[in-house]
Protein backbone atom coordinates (compact mmCIF):
# COMPACT_ATOMS: atom_id res chain seq x y z
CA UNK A 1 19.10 -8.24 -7.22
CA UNK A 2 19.24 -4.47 -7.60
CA UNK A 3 15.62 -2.90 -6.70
CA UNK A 4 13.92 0.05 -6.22
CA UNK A 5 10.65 0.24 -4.26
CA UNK A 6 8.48 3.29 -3.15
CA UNK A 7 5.06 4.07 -1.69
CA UNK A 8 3.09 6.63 -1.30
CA UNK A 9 -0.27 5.07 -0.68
CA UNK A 10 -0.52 6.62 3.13
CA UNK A 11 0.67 9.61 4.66
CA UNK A 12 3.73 8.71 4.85
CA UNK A 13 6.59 8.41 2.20
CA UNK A 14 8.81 5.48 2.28
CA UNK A 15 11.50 4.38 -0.48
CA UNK A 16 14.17 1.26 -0.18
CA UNK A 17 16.82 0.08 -2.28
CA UNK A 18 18.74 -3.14 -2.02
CA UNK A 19 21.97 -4.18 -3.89
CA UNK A 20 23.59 -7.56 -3.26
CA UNK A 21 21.75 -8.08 0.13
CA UNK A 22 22.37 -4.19 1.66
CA UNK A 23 19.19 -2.16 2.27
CA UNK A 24 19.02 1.78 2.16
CA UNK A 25 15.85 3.33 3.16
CA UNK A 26 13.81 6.59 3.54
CA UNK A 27 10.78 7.55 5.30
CA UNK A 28 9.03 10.88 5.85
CA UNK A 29 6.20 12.60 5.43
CA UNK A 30 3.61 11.95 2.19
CA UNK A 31 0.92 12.53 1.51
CA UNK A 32 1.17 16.37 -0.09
CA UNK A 33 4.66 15.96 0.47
CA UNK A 34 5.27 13.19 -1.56
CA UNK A 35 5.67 14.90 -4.99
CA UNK A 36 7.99 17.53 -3.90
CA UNK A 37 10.42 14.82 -1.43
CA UNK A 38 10.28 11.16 -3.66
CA UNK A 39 12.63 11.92 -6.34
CA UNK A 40 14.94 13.64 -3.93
CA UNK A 41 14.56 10.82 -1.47
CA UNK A 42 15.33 8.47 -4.06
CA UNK A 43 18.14 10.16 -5.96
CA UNK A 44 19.86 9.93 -2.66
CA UNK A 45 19.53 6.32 -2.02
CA UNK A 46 20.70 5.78 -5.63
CA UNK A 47 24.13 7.92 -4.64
CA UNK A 48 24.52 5.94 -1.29
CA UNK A 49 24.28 2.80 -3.05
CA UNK A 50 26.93 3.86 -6.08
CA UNK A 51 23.78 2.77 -8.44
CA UNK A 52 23.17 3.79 -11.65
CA UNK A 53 19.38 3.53 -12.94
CA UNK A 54 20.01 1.50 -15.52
CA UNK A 55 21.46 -1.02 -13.36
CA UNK A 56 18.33 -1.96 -11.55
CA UNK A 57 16.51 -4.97 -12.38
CA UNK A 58 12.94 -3.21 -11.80
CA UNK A 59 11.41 -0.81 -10.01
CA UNK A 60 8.73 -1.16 -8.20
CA UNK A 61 5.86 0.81 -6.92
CA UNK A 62 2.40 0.73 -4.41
CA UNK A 63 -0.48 0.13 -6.85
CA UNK A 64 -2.92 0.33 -4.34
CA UNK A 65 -5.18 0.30 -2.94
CA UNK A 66 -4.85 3.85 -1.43
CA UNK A 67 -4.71 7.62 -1.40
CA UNK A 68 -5.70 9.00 -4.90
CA UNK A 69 -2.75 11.61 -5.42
CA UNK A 70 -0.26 8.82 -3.96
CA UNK A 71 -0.75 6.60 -6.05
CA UNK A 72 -0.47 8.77 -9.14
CA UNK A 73 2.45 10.27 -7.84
CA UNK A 74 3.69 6.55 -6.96
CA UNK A 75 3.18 5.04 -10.62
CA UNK A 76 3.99 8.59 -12.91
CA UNK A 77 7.71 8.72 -10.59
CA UNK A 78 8.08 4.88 -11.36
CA UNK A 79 6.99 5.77 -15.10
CA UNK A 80 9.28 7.94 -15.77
CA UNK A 81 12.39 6.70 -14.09
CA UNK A 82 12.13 3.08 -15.78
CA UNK A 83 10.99 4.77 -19.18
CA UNK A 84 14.59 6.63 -18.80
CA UNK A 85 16.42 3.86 -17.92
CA UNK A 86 14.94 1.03 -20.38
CA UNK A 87 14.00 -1.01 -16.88
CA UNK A 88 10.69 -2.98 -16.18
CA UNK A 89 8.21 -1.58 -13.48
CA UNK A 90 6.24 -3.71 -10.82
CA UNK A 91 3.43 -3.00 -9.25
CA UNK A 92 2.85 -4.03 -6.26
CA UNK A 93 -0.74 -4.39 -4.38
CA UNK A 94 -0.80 -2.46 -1.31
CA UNK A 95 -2.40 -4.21 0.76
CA UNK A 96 0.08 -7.07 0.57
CA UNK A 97 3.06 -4.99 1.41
CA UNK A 98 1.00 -4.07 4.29
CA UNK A 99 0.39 -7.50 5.54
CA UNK A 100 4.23 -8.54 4.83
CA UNK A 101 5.05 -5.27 7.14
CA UNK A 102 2.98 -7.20 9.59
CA UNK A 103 3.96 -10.43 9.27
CA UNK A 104 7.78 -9.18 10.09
CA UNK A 105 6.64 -7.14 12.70
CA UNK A 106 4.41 -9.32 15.00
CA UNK A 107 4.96 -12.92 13.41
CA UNK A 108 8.48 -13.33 12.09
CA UNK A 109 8.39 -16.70 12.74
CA UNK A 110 4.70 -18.09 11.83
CA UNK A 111 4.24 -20.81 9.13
CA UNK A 112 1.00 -19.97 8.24
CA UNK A 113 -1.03 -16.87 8.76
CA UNK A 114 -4.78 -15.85 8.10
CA UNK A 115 -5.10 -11.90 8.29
CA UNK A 116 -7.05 -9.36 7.55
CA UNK A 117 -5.65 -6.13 5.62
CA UNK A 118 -7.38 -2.58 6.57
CA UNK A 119 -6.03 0.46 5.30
CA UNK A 120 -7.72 4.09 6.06
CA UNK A 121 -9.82 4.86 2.89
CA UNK A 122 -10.61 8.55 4.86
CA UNK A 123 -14.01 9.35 4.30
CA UNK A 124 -15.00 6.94 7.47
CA UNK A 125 -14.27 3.69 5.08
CA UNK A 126 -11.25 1.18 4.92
CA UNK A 127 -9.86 -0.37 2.21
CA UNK A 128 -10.02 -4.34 3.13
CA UNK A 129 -8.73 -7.82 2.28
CA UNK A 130 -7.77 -11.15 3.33
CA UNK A 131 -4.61 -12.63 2.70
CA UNK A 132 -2.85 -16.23 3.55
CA UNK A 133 0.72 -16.50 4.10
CA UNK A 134 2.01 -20.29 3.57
CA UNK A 135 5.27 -21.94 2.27
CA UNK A 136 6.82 -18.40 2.26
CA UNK A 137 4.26 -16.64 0.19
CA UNK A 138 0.92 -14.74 0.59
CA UNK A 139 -2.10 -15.09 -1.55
CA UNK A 140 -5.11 -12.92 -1.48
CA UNK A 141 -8.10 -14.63 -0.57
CA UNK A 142 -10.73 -11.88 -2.01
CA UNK A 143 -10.79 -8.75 -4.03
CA UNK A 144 -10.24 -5.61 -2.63
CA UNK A 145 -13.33 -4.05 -0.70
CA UNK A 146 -14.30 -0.92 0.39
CA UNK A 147 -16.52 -0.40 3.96
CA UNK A 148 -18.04 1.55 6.13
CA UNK A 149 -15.49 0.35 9.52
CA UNK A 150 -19.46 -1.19 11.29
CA UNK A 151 -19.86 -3.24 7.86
CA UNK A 152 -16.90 -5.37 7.13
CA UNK A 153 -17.94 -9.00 6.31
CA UNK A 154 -17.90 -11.59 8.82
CA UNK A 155 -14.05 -13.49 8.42
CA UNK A 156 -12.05 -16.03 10.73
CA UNK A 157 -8.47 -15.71 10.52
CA UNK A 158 -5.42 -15.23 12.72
CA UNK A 159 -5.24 -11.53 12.76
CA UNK A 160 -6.05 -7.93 11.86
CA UNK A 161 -2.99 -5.33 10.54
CA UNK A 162 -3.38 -1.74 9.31
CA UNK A 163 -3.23 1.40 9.96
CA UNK A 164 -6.78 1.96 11.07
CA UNK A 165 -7.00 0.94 14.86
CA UNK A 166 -6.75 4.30 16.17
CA UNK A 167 -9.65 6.12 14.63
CA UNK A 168 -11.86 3.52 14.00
CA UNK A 169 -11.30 0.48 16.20
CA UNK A 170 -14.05 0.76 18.79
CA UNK A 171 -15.77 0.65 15.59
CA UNK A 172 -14.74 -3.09 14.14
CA UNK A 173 -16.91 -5.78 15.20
CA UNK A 174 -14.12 -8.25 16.14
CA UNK A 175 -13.92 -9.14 19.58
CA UNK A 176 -10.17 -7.56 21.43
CA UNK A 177 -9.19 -11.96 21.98
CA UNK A 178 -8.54 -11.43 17.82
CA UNK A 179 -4.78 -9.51 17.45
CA UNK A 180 -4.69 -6.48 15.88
CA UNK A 181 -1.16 -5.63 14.31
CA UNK A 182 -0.04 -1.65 13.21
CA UNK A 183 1.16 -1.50 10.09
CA UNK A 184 1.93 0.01 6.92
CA UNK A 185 2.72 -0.44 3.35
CA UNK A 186 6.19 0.19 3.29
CA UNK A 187 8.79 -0.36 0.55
CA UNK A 188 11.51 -2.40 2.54
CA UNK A 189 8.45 -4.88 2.68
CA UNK A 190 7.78 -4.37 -0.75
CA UNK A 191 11.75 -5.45 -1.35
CA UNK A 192 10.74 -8.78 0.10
CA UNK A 193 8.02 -9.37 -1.91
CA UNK A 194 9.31 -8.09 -4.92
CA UNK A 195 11.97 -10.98 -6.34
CA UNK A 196 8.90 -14.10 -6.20
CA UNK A 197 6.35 -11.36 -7.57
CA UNK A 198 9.42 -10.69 -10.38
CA UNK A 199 9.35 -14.22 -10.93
CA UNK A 200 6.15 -15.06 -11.18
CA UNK A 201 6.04 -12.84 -14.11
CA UNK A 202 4.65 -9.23 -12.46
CA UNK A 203 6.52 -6.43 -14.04
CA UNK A 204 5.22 -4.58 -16.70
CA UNK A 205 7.06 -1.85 -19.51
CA UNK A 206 6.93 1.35 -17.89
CA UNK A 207 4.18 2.76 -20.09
CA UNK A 208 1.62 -0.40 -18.73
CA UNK A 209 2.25 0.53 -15.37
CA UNK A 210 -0.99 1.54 -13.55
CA UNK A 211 -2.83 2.36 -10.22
CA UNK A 212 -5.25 0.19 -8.52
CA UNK A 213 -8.38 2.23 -7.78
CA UNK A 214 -11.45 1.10 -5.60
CA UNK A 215 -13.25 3.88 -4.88
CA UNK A 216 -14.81 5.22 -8.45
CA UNK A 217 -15.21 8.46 -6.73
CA UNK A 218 -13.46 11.11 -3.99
CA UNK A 219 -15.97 14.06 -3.79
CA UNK A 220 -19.59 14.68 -3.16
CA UNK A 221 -21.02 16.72 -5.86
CA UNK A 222 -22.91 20.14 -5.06
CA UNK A 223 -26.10 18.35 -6.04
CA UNK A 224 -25.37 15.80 -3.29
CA UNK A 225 -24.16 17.78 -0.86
CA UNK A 226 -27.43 20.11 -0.82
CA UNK A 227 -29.50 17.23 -0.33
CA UNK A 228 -27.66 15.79 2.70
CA UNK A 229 -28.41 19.32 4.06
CA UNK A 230 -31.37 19.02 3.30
CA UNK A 231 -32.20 15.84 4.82
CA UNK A 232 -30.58 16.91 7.90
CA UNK A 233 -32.70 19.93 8.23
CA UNK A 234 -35.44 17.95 7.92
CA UNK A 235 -34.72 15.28 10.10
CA UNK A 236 -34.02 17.88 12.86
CA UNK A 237 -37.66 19.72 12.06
């Protein structure tokens, strides 16, 4: 197959294109970054692959969940390329790419797998869910949550994998005898997951394409904001 994956849902940028089994890849810096370096990034795999984009068979994109300006920039930059070229988009949940990343990193060879995906939300949450990997495929085992790092749900599985160890892991309430796996959702993972999502009927027309959102909302008002002051001067009274 001839694909085209990209994500933006972290800080960091990554893009991968395969055609008849040979992988070309980008990563850099997102976040900000992202809408200025993705269609660069990805015109330039296109020219090292001799690809046209009408010759994909989709191209897909990290739905979420995630960062709110990378996954709009994500799913408008998928948009717009498949709109051009007549192609179908797929979008691709997040979190699974994440736990594929992990599963090729730390368990290449396991038959089965119980593990827990937690991806920085920022404002001191995480985006979480369980997935189970068997006969070659992963299936999530919840919806998507979002928690406070002190508050995730009690869960038995084989592992933990994200990207949220370093800020908040004294914070988890897992003992250190349960794994815990860096990782990220990035698009040579998506590649992977991309031709049994493809066949199980995923894509969507270009204009259908959408983000995944789980946090309604990404700013304190002013209202809210004087109150926590206020409480806090208060509370220090």
């Amino acid at each position: 197959m001839k694909l085209l994956a990209l994500d933006t849902t972290t800080d960091q940028l990554s893009v991968a294109l395969t055609r008849d089994g040979q992988v070309w890849q980008h990563q850099g810096a997102g976040a900000a970054q992202a809408s200025v370096a993705l269609i660069p990034a990805i015109d330039n795999l296109m020219a090292q692959a001799g690809l046209r984009y009408a010759e994909l068979d989709a191209i897909a994109f990290g739905s979420g969940p995630g960062a709110f300006t990378g996954l709009r920039t994500a799913c408008a930059v998928a948009q717009g390329l498949a709109y051009g070229a007549s192609v179908p988009v797929l979008p691709v949940d997040s979190l699974l790419t994440l736990v594929e990343e992990a599963r090729a990193r730390h368990a290449p060879q396991a038959q089965t797998l119980r593990v827990l995906a937690l991806l920085d939300a920022r404002m001191d949450e995480l985006y979480a869910a369980p997935y189970r990997y068997a006969d070659g495929q992963w299936q999530r085992q919840a919806p998507f949550a979002l928690h406070a790092p002190e508050a995730l749900p009690a869960w038995q599985g084989d592992a933990l994998a994200g990207n949220v160890f370093a800020a908040y892991g004294e914070r988890l309430a897992w003992p250190a005898s349960v794994p815990r796996w860096s990782a990220l959702p990035l698009a040579t993972a998506m590649l992977r997951l991309a031709p049994a999502l493809l066949a199980q009927g995923g894509a969507v027309r270009a204009e259908d394409a959408l983000p995944q959102y789980v946090r309604d909302k990404v700013a304190k008002t002013t209202e809210e904001r004087l109150r926590e002051r206020m409480a806090q001067q208060s509370s220090t009274r």
